[in-house]
Protein backbone atom coordinates (compact mmCIF):
# COMPACT_ATOMS: atom_id res chain seq x y z
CA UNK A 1 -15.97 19.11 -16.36
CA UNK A 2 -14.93 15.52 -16.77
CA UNK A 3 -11.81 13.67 -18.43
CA UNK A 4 -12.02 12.06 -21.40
CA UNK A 5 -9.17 9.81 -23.22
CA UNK A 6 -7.32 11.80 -25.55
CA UNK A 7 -8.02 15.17 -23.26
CA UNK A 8 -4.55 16.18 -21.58
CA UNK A 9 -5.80 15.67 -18.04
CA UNK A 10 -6.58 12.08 -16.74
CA UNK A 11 -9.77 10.72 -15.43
CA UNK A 12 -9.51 10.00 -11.65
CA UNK A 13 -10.24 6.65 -10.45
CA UNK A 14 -11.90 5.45 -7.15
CA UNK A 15 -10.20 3.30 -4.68
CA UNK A 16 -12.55 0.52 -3.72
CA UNK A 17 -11.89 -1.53 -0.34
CA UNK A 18 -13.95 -4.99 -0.08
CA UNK A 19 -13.81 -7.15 3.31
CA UNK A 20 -14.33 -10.89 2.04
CA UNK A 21 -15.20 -14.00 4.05
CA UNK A 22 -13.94 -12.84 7.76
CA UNK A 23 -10.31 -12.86 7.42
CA UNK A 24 -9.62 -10.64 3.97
CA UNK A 25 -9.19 -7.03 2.95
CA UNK A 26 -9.36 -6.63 -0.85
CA UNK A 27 -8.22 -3.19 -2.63
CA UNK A 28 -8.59 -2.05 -6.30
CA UNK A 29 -8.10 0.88 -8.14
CA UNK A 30 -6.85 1.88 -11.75
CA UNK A 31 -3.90 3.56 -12.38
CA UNK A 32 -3.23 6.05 -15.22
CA UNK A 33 0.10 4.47 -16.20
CA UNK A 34 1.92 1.47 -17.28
CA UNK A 35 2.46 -1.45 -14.43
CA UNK A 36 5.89 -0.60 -14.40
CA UNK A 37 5.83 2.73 -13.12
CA UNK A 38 3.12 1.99 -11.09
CA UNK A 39 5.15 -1.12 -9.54
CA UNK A 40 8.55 0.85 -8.94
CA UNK A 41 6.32 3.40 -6.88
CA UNK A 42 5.00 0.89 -5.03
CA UNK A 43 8.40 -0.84 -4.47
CA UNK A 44 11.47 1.77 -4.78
CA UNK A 45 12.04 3.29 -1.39
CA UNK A 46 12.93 7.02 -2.98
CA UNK A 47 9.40 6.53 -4.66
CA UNK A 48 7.51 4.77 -1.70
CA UNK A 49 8.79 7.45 0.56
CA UNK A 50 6.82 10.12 -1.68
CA UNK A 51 3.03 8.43 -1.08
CA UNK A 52 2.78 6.01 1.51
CA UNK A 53 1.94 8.29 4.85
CA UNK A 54 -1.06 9.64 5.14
CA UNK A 55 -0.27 13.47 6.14
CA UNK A 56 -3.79 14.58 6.51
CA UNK A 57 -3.99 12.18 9.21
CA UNK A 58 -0.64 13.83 10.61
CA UNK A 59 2.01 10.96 9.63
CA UNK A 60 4.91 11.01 8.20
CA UNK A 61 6.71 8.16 6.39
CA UNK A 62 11.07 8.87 8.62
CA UNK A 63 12.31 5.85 7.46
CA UNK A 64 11.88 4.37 4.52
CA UNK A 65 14.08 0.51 3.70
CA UNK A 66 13.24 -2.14 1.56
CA UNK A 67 15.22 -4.69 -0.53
CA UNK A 68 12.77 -5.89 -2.99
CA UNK A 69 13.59 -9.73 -4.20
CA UNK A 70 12.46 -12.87 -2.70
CA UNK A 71 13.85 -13.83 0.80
CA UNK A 72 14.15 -9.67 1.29
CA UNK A 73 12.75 -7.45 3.75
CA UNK A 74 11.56 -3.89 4.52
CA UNK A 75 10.92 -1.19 7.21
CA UNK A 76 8.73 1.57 7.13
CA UNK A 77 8.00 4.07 10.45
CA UNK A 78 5.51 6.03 10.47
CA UNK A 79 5.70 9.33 12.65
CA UNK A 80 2.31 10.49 14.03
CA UNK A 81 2.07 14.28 14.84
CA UNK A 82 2.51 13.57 18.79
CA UNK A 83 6.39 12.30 17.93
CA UNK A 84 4.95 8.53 18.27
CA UNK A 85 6.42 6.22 15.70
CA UNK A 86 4.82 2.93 14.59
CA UNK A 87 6.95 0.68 12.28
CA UNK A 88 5.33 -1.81 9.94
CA UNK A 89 7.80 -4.97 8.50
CA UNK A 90 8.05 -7.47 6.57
CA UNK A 91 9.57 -10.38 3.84
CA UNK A 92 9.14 -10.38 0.53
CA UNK A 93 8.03 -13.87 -0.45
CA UNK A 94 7.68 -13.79 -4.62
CA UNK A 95 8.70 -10.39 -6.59
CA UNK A 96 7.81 -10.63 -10.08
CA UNK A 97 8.05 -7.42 -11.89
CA UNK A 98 5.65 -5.69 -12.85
CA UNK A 99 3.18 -7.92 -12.67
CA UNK A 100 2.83 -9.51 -8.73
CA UNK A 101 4.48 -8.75 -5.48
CA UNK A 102 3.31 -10.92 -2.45
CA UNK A 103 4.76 -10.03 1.38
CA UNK A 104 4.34 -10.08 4.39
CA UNK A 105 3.57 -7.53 7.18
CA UNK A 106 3.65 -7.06 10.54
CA UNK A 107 3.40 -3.72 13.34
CA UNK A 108 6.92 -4.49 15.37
CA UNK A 109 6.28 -5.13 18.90
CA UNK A 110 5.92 -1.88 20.87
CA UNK A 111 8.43 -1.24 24.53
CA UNK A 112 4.58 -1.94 26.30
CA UNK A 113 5.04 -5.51 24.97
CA UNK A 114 2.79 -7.77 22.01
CA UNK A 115 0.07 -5.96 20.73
CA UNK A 116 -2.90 -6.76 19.03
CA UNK A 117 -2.04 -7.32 15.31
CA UNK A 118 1.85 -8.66 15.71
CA UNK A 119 0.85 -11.41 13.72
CA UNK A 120 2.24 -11.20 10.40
CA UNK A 121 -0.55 -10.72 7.46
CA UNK A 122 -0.10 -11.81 3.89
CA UNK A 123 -0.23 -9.47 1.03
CA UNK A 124 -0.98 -10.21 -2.82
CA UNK A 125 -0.65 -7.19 -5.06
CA UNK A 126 -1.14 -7.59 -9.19
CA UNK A 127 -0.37 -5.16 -11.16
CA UNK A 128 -2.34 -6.28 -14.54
CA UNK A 129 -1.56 -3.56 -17.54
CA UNK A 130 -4.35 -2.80 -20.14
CA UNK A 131 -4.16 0.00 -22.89
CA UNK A 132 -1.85 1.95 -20.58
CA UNK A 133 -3.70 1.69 -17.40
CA UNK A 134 -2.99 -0.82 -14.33
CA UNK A 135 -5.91 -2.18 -12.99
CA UNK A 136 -3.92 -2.78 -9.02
CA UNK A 137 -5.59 -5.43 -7.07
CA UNK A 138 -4.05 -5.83 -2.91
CA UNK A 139 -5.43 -8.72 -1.64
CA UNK A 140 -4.46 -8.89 2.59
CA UNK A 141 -5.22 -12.60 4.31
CA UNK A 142 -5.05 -11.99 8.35
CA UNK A 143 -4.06 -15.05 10.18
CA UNK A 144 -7.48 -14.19 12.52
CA UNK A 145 -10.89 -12.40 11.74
CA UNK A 146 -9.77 -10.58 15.10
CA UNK A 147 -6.64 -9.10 13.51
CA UNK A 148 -8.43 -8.04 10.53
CA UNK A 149 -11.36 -6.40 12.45
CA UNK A 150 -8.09 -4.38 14.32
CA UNK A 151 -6.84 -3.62 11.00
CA UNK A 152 -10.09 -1.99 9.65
CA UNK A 153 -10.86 -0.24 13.07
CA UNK A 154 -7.60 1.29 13.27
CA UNK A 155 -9.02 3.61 10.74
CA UNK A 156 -6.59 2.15 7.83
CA UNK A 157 -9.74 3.00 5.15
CA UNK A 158 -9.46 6.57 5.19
CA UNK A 159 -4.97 6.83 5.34
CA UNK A 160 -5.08 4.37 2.34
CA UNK A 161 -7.37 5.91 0.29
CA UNK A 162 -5.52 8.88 0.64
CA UNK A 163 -2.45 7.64 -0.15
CA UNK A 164 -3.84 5.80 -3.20
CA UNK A 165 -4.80 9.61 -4.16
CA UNK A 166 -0.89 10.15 -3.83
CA UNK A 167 0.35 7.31 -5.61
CA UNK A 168 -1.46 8.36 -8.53
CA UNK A 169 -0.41 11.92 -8.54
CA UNK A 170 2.97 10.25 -8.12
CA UNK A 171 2.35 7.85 -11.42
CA UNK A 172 0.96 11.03 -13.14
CA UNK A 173 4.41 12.85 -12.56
CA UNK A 174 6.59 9.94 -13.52
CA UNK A 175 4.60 8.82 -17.31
């Protein structure tokens, strides 16, 4: 049986990834709830910390640090099953809630030295509000077409539409 508006359960909405030209990975989805809840999950570590690992995949988010406003930073690591942790960064470059966050990210450098992808990417994310539903658009610009063909065959497809799934269970339980 499907949703429909004015029914007490919400309709689901697909994630949809896009590669354009060779050195961008677009996302989209709709959210069932207003940009502002959907931006503090995206931005509010206590929130963040809630969605953002992919556990089918065996991660876990340990660490979880980010001062949202222009000229800050944050810290995520990851913790695969195996113990290994991989750490993403980055700087926050324009924060303008709840309607645009645009940052940068970056793997940190491993003990084994540089690794392919420690070149910072650029992230756009809108968060556009329409009759109580935010249409999310995450636009990524790699430096390199190599970088981005890393990106998508690291298997980041699958662990973000999965945590997409979990940020909208997570909007769900805060509207």
């Amino acid at each position: 049986m499907s949703a429909r508006r004015g029914s007490d359960v919400a309709p689901r909405h697909e994630t949809s990834m896009t590669l354009e030209g060779d050195r961008n990975i677009v996302i989209a989805r709709t959210f069932n709830g207003p940009a502002r809840i959907v931006f503090d999950a995206y931005t509010r570590p206590d929130l963040v910390a809630r969605w953002w690992a992919p556990q089918s995949h065996g991660v876990s988010l340990v660490t979880c640090e980010a001062d949202v406003r222009v000229g800050g930073s944050y810290r995520y690591v990851m913790r695969v099953g195996s113990g290994q942790d991989m750490a993403f960064r980055g700087d926050y470059l324009e924060v303008t809630p709840p309607s645009r966050l645009v940052f940068t990210q970056m793997f940190e450098p491993t003990a084994a030295g540089p690794q392919p992808g420690d070149e910072a990417i650029t992230i756009t994310v809108t968060f556009d509000e329409r009759d109580g539903e935010t249409h999310f658009l995450s636009r990524t610009v790699c430096p390199t077409p190599e970088l981005r063909d890393t990106i998508i065959a690291s298997g980041m497809e699958s662990g973000m539409r999965e945590t997409m799934d979990r940020l909208e269970a997570l909007v769900q339980s805060l509207t």
